[in-house]
C-alpha atoms as a PDB file:
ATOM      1  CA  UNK A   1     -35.731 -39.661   0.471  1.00  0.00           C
ATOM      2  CA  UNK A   2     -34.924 -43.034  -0.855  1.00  0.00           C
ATOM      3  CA  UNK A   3     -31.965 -45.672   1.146  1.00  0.00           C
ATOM      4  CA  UNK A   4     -29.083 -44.805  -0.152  1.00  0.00           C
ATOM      5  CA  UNK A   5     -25.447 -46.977   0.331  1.00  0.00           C
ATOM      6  CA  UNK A   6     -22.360 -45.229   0.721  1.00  0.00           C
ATOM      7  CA  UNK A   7     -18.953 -44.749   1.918  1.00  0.00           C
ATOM      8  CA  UNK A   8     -18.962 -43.982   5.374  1.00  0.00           C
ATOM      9  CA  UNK A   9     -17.064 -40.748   6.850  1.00  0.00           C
ATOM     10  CA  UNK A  10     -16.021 -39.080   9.774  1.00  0.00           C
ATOM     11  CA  UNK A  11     -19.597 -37.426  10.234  1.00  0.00           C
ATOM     12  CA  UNK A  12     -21.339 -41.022  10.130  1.00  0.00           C
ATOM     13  CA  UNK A  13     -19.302 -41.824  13.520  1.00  0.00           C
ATOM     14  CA  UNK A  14     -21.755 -41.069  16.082  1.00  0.00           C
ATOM     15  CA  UNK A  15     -24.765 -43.156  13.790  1.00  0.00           C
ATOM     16  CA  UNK A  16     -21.979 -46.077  13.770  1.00  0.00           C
ATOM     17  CA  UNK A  17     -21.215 -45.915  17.406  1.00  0.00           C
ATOM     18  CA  UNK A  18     -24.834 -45.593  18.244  1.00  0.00           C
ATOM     19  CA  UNK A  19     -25.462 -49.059  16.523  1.00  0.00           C
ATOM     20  CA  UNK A  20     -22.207 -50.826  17.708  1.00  0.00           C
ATOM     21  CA  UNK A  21     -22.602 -49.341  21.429  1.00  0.00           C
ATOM     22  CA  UNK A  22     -25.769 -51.803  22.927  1.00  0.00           C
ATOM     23  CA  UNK A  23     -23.875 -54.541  21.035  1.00  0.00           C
ATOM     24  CA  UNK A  24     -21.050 -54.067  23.541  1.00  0.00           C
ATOM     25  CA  UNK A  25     -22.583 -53.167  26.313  1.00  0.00           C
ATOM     26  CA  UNK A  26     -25.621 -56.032  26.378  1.00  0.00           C
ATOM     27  CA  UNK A  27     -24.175 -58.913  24.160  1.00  0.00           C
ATOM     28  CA  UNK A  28     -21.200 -61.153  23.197  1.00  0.00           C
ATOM     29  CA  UNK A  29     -21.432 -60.441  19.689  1.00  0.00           C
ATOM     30  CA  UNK A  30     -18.555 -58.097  20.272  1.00  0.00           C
ATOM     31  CA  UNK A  31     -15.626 -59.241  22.379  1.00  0.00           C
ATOM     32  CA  UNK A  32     -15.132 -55.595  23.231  1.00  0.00           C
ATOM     33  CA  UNK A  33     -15.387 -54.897  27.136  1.00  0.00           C
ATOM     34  CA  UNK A  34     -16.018 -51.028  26.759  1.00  0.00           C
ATOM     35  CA  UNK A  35     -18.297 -49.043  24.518  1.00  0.00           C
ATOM     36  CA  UNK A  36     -16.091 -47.298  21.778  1.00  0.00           C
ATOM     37  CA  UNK A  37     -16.291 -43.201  21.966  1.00  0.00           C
ATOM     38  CA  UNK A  38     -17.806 -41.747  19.299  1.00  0.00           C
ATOM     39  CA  UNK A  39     -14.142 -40.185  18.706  1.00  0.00           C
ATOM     40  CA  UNK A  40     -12.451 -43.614  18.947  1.00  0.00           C
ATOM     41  CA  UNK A  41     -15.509 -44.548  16.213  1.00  0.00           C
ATOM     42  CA  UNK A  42     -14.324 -41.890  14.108  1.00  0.00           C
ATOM     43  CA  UNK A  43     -10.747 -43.242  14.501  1.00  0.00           C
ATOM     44  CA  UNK A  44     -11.651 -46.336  13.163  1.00  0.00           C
ATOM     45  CA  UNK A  45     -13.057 -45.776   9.560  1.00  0.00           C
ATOM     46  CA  UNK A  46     -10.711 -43.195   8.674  1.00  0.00           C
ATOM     47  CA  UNK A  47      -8.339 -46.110   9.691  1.00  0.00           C
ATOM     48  CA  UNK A  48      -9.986 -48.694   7.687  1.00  0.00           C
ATOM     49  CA  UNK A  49     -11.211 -46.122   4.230  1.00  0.00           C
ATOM     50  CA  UNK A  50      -7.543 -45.277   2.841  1.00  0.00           C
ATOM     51  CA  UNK A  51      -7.654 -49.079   1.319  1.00  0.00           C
ATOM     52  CA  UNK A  52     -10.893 -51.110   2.173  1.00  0.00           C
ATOM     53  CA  UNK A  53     -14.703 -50.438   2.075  1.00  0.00           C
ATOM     54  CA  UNK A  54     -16.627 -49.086   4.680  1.00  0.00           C
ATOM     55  CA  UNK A  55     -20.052 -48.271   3.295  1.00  0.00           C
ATOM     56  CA  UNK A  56     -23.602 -47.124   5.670  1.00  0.00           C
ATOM     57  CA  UNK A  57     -27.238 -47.467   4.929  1.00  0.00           C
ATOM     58  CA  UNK A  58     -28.344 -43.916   5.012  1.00  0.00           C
ATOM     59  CA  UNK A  59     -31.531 -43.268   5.271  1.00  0.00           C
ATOM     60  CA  UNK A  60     -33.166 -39.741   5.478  1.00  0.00           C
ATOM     61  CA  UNK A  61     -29.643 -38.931   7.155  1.00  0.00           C
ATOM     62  CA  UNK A  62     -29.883 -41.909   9.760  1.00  0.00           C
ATOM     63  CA  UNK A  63     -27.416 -44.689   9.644  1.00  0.00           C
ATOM     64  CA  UNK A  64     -29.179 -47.866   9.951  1.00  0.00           C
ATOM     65  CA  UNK A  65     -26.559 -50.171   9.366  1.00  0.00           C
ATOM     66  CA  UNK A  66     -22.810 -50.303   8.456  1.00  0.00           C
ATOM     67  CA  UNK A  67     -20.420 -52.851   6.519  1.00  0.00           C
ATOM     68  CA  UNK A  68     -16.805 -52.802   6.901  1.00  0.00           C
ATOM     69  CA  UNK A  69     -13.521 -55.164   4.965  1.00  0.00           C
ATOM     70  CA  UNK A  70     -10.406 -55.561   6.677  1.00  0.00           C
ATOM     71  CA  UNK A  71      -7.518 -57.215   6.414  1.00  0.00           C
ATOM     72  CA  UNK A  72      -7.261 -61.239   7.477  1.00  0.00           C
ATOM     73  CA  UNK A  73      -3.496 -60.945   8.554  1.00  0.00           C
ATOM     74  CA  UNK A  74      -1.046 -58.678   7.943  1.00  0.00           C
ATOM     75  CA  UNK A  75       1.955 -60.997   6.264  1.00  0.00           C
ATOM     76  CA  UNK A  76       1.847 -60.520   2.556  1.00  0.00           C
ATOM     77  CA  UNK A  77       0.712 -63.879   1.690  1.00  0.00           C
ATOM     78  CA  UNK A  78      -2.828 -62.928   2.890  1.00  0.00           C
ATOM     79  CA  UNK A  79      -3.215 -59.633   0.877  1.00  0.00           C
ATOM     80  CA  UNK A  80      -6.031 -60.931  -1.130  1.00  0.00           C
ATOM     81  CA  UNK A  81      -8.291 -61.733   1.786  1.00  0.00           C
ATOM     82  CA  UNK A  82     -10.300 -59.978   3.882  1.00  0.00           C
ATOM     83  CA  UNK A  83     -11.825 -60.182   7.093  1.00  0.00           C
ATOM     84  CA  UNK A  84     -15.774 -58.610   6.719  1.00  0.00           C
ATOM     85  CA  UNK A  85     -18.371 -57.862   9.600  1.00  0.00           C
ATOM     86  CA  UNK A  86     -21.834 -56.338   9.270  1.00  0.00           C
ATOM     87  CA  UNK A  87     -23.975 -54.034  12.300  1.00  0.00           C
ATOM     88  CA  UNK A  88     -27.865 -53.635  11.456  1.00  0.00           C
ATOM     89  CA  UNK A  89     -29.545 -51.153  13.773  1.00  0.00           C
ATOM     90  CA  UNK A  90     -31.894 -53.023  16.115  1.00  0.00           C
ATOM     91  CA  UNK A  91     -35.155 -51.952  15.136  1.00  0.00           C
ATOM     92  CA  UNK A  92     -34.664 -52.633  11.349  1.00  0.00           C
ATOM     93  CA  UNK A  93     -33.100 -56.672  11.174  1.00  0.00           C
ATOM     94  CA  UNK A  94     -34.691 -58.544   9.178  1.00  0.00           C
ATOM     95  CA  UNK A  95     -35.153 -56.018   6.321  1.00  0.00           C
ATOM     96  CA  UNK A  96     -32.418 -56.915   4.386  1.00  0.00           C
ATOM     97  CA  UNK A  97     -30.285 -54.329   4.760  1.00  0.00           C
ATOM     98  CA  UNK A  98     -27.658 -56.904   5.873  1.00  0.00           C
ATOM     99  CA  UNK A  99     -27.915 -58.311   2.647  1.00  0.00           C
ATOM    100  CA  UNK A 100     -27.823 -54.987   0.915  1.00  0.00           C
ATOM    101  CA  UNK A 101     -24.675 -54.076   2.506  1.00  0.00           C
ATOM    102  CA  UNK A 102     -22.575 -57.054   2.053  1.00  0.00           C
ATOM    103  CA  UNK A 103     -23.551 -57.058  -1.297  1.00  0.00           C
ATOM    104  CA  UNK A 104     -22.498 -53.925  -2.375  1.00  0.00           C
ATOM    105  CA  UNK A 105     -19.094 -54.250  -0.078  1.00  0.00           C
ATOM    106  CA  UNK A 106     -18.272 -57.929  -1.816  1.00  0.00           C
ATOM    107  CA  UNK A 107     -18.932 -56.347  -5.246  1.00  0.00           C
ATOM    108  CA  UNK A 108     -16.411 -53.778  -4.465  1.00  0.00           C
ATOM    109  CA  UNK A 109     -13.747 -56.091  -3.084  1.00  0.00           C
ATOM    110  CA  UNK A 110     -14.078 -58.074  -6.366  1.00  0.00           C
ATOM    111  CA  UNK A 111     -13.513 -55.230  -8.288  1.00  0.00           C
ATOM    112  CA  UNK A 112     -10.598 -54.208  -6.045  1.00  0.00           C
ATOM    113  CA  UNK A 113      -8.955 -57.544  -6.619  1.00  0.00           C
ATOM    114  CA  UNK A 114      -9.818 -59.869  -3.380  1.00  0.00           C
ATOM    115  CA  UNK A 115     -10.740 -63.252  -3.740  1.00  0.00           C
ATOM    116  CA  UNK A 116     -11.749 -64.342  -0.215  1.00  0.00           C
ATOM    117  CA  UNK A 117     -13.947 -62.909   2.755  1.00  0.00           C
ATOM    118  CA  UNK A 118     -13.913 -64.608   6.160  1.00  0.00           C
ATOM    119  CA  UNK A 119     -16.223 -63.658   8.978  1.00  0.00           C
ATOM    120  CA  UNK A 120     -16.089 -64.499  13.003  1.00  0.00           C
ATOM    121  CA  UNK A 121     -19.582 -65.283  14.874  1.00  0.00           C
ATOM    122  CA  UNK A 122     -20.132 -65.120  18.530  1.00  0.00           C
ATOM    123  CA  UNK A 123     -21.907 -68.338  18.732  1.00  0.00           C
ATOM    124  CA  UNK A 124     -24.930 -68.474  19.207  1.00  0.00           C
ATOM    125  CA  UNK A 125     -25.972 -66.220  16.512  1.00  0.00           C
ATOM    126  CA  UNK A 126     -28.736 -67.491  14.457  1.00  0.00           C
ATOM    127  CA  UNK A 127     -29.344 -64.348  12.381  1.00  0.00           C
ATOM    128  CA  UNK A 128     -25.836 -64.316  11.963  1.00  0.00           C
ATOM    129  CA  UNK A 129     -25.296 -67.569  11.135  1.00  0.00           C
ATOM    130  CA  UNK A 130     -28.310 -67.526   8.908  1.00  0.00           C
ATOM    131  CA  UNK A 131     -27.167 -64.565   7.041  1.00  0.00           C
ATOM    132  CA  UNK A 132     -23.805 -65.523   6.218  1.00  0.00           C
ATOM    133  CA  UNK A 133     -24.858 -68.919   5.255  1.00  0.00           C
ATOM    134  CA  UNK A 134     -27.882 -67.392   2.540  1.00  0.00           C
ATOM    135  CA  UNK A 135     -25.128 -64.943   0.938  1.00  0.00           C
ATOM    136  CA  UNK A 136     -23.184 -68.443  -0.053  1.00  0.00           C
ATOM    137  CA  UNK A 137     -20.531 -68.467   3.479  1.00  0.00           C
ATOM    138  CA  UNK A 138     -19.287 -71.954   3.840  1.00  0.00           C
ATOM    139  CA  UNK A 139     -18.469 -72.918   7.550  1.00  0.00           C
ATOM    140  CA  UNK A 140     -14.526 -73.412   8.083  1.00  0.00           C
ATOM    141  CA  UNK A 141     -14.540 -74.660  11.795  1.00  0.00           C
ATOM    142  CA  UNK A 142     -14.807 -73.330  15.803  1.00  0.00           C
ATOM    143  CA  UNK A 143     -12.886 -71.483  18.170  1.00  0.00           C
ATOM    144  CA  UNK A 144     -14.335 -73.356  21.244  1.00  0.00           C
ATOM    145  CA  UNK A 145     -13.872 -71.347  24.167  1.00  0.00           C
ATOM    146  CA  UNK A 146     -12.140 -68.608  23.013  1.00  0.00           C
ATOM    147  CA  UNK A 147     -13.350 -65.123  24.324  1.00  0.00           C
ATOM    148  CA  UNK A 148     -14.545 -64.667  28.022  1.00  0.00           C
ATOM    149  CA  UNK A 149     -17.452 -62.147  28.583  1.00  0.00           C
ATOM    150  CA  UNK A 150     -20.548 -61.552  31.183  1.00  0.00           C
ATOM    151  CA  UNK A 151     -18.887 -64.610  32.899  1.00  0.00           C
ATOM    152  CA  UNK A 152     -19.196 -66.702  30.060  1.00  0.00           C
ATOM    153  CA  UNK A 153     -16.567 -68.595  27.800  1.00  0.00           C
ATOM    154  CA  UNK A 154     -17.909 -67.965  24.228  1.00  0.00           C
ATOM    155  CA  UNK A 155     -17.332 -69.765  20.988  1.00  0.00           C
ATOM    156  CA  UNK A 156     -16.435 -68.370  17.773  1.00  0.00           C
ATOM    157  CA  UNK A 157     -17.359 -69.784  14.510  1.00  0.00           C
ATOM    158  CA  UNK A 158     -15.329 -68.869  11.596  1.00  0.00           C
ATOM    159  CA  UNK A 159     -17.192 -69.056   7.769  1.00  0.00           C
ATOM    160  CA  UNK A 160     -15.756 -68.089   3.952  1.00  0.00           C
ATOM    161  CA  UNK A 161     -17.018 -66.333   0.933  1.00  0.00           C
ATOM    162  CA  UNK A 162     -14.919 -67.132  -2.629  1.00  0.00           C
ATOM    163  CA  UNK A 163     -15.145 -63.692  -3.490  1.00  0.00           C
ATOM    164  CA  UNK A 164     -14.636 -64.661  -7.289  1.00  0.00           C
ATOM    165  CA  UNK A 165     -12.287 -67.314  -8.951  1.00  0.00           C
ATOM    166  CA  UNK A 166      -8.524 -67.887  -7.620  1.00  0.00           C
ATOM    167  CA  UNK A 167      -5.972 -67.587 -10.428  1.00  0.00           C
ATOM    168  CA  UNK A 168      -2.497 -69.159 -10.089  1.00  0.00           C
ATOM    169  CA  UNK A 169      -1.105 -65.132 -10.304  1.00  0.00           C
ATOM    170  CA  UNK A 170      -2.823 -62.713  -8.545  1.00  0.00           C
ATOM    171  CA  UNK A 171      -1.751 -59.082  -9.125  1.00  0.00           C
ATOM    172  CA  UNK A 172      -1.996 -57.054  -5.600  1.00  0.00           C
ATOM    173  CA  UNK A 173      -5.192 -55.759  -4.776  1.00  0.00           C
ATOM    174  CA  UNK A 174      -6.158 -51.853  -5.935  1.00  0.00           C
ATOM    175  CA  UNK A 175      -6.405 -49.311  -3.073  1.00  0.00           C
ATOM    176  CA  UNK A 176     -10.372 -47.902  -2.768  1.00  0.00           C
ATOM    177  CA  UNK A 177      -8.841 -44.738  -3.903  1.00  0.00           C
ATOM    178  CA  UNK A 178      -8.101 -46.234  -7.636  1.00  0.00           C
ATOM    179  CA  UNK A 179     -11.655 -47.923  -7.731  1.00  0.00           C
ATOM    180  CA  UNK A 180     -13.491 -44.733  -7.023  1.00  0.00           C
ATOM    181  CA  UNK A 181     -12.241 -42.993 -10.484  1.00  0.00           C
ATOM    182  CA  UNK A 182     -13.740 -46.108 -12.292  1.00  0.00           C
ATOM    183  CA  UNK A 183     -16.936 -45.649 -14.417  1.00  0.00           C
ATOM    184  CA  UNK A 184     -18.820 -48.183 -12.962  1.00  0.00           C
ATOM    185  CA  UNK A 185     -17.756 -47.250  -9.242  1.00  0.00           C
ATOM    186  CA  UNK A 186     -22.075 -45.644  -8.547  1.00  0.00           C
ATOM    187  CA  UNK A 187     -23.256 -48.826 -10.123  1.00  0.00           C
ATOM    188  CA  UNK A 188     -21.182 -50.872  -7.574  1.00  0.00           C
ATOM    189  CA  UNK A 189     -22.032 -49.074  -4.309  1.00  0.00           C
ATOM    190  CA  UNK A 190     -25.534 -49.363  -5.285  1.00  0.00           C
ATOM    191  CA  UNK A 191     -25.552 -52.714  -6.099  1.00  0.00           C
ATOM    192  CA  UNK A 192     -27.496 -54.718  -2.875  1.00  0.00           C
ATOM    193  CA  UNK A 193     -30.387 -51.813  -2.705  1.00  0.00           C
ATOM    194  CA  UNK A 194     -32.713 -53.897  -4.627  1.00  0.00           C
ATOM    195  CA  UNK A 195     -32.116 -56.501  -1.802  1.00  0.00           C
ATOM    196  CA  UNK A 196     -34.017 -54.077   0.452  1.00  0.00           C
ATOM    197  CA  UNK A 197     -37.590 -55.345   1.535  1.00  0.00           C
ATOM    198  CA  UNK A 198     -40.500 -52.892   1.678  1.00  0.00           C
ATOM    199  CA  UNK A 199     -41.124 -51.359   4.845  1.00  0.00           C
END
């Protein structure tokens, strides 16, 4: 069965928490101190999926990555931008799934009505970095010192996406519901599989 991407649900939760749990538990790529249940996982996108993207690589029913938008503040002045992070399952970086996802998720938030994406790094994070910086992420500046893990103070880079052209008006962004009835809402999703190398 061919890669497919796609909304995430409730019944992707334990895949997602599978993939986010080493991250936790062996790295400060996550500031998190305890490994999220697989309930608390669930929590989370049905949280995030009334108004922004959360889309999974399936493959052959196994999640091997997941893409999620949120949003960058919660005044109203920041309604068109979005904070965006990416999880790859371990044993498959490098394949461009990465890619893949983010490119299917920023097509969406275009079409939704965002103009910018910002993402945080744990530095150092050279696949991180790396990927950000190849899908056209400009640095912005560091948080030196700012999250304290394994007895470490880490740094946090911060880098932005112009998700399409800034207009002096912007009308408020459409919920996910309202892009889904659109005729070009399969076409979207599936927009970053050709991004996926050969295995």
């Amino acid at each position: 069965m061919p890669s497919m991407i796609r909304l995430a649900t409730e019944d992707d939760a334990e895949g997602i928490q599978s993939i986010y749990a080493p991250i936790v538990e062996h790295t400060p790529i996550s500031f998190e101190y305890e490994i999220p249940s697989v309930a608390e996982m669930r929590t989370r996108v049905q949280h995030k999926i009334g108004h922004f993207p959360w889309l999974v690589l399936d493959q052959d029913g196994e999640i091997l990555g997941y893409v999620y938008a949120g949003s960058h503040s919660e005044r109203a002045a920041y309604q068109w931008s979005v904070d965006v992070s990416v999880y790859i399952k371990s044993t498959v970086r490098r394949s461009g799934i990465g890619r893949a996802l983010y490119t299917s998720l920023f097509n969406l938030l275009r079409r939704q009505g965002f103009y910018n994406a910002y993402a945080g790094v744990s530095l150092p994070n050279d696949g991180s970095v790396g990927l950000h910086t190849a899908l056209g992420f400009q640095p912005v500046g560091v948080y030196p010192h700012v999250g304290y893990k394994f007895g470490k103070w880490h740094d946090v880079g911060w880098w932005y996406l112009i998700l399409q052209e800034l207009v002096s008006e912007p009308i408020p962004p459409k919920t996910l519901a309202a892009i889904q009835q659109l005729p070009e809402w399969d076409r979207l999703l599936a927009s970053g599989l050709a991004l996926l190398k050969s295995s």
